[in-house]
C-alpha atoms as a PDB file:
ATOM      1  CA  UNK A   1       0.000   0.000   0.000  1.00  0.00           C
ATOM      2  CA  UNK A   2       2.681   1.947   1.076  1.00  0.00           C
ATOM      3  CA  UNK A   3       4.767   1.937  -2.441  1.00  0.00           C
ATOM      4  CA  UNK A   4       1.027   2.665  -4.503  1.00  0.00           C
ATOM      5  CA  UNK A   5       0.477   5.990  -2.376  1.00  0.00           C
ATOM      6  CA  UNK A   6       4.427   6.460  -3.374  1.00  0.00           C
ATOM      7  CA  UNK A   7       3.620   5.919  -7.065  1.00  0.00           C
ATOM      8  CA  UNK A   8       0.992   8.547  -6.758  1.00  0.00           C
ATOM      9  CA  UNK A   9       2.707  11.409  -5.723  1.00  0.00           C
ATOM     10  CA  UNK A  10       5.728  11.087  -7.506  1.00  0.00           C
ATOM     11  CA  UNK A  11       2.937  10.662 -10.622  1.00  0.00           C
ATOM     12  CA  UNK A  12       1.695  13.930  -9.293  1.00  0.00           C
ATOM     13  CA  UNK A  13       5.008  15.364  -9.132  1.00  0.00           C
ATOM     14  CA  UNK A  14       5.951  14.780 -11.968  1.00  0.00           C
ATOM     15  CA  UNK A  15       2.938  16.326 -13.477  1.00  0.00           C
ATOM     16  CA  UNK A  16       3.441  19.614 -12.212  1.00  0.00           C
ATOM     17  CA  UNK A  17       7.022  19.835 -14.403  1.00  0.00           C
ATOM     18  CA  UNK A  18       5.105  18.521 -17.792  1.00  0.00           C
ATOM     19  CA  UNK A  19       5.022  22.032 -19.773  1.00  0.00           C
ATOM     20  CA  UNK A  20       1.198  21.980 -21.386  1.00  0.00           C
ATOM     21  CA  UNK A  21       0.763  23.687 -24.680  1.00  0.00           C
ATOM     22  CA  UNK A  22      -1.306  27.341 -24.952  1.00  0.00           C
ATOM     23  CA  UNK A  23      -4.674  26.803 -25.849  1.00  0.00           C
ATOM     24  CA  UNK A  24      -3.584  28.636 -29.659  1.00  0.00           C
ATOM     25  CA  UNK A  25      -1.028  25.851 -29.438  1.00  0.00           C
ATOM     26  CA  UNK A  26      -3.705  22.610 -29.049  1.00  0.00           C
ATOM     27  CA  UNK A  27      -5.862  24.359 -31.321  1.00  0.00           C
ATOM     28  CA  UNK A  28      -3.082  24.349 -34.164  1.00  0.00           C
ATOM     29  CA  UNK A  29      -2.039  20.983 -33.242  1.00  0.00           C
ATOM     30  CA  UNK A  30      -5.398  19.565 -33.276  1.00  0.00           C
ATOM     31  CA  UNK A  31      -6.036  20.850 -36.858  1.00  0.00           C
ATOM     32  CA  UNK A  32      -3.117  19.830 -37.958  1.00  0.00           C
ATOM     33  CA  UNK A  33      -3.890  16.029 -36.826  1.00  0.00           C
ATOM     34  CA  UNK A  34      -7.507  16.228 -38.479  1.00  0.00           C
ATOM     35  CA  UNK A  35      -5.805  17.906 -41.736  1.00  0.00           C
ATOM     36  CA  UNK A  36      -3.746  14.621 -41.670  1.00  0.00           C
ATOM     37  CA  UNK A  37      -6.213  12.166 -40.780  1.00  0.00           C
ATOM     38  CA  UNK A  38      -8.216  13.714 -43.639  1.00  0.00           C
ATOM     39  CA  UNK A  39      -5.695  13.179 -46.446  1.00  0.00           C
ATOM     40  CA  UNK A  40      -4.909  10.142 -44.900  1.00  0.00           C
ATOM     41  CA  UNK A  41      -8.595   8.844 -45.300  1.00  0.00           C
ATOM     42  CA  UNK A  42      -8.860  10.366 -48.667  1.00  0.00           C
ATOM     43  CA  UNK A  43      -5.722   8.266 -50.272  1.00  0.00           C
ATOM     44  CA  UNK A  44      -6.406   5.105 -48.642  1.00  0.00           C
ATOM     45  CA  UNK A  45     -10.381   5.520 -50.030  1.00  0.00           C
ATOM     46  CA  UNK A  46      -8.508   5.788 -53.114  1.00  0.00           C
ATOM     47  CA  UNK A  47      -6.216   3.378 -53.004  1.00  0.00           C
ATOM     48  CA  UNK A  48      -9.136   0.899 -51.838  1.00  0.00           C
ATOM     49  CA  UNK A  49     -11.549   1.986 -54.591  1.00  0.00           C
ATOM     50  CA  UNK A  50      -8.547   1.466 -57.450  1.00  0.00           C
ATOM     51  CA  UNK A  51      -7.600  -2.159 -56.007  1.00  0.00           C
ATOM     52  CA  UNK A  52     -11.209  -2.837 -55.490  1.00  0.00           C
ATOM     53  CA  UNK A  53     -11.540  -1.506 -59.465  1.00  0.00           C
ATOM     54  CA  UNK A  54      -8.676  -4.140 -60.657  1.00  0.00           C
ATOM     55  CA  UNK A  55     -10.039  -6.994 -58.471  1.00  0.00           C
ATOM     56  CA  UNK A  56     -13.719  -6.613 -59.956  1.00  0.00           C
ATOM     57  CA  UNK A  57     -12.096  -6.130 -63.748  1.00  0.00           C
ATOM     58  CA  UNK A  58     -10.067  -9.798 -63.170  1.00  0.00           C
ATOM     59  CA  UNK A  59     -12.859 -11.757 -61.444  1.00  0.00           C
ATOM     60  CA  UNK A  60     -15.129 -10.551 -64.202  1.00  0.00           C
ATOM     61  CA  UNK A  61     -12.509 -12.330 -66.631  1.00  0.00           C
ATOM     62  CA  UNK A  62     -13.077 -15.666 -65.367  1.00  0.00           C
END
Protein backbone atom coordinates (compact mmCIF):
# COMPACT_ATOMS: atom_id res chain seq x y z
CA UNK A 1 0.00 0.00 0.00
CA UNK A 2 2.68 1.95 1.08
CA UNK A 3 4.77 1.94 -2.44
CA UNK A 4 1.03 2.66 -4.50
CA UNK A 5 0.48 5.99 -2.38
CA UNK A 6 4.43 6.46 -3.37
CA UNK A 7 3.62 5.92 -7.06
CA UNK A 8 0.99 8.55 -6.76
CA UNK A 9 2.71 11.41 -5.72
CA UNK A 10 5.73 11.09 -7.51
CA UNK A 11 2.94 10.66 -10.62
CA UNK A 12 1.69 13.93 -9.29
CA UNK A 13 5.01 15.36 -9.13
CA UNK A 14 5.95 14.78 -11.97
CA UNK A 15 2.94 16.33 -13.48
CA UNK A 16 3.44 19.61 -12.21
CA UNK A 17 7.02 19.84 -14.40
CA UNK A 18 5.11 18.52 -17.79
CA UNK A 19 5.02 22.03 -19.77
CA UNK A 20 1.20 21.98 -21.39
CA UNK A 21 0.76 23.69 -24.68
CA UNK A 22 -1.31 27.34 -24.95
CA UNK A 23 -4.67 26.80 -25.85
CA UNK A 24 -3.58 28.64 -29.66
CA UNK A 25 -1.03 25.85 -29.44
CA UNK A 26 -3.71 22.61 -29.05
CA UNK A 27 -5.86 24.36 -31.32
CA UNK A 28 -3.08 24.35 -34.16
CA UNK A 29 -2.04 20.98 -33.24
CA UNK A 30 -5.40 19.57 -33.28
CA UNK A 31 -6.04 20.85 -36.86
CA UNK A 32 -3.12 19.83 -37.96
CA UNK A 33 -3.89 16.03 -36.83
CA UNK A 34 -7.51 16.23 -38.48
CA UNK A 35 -5.81 17.91 -41.74
CA UNK A 36 -3.75 14.62 -41.67
CA UNK A 37 -6.21 12.17 -40.78
CA UNK A 38 -8.22 13.71 -43.64
CA UNK A 39 -5.70 13.18 -46.45
CA UNK A 40 -4.91 10.14 -44.90
CA UNK A 41 -8.59 8.84 -45.30
CA UNK A 42 -8.86 10.37 -48.67
CA UNK A 43 -5.72 8.27 -50.27
CA UNK A 44 -6.41 5.10 -48.64
CA UNK A 45 -10.38 5.52 -50.03
CA UNK A 46 -8.51 5.79 -53.11
CA UNK A 47 -6.22 3.38 -53.00
CA UNK A 48 -9.14 0.90 -51.84
CA UNK A 49 -11.55 1.99 -54.59
CA UNK A 50 -8.55 1.47 -57.45
CA UNK A 51 -7.60 -2.16 -56.01
CA UNK A 52 -11.21 -2.84 -55.49
CA UNK A 53 -11.54 -1.51 -59.46
CA UNK A 54 -8.68 -4.14 -60.66
CA UNK A 55 -10.04 -6.99 -58.47
CA UNK A 56 -13.72 -6.61 -59.96
CA UNK A 57 -12.10 -6.13 -63.75
CA UNK A 58 -10.07 -9.80 -63.17
CA UNK A 59 -12.86 -11.76 -61.44
CA UNK A 60 -15.13 -10.55 -64.20
CA UNK A 61 -12.51 -12.33 -66.63
CA UNK A 62 -13.08 -15.67 -65.37
Amino acid sequence: MKTLVKFVNDALEELRHVRWPTRQQAVRFSAVVLAFTAVSAALFGALDFVLTQILNYFISLV
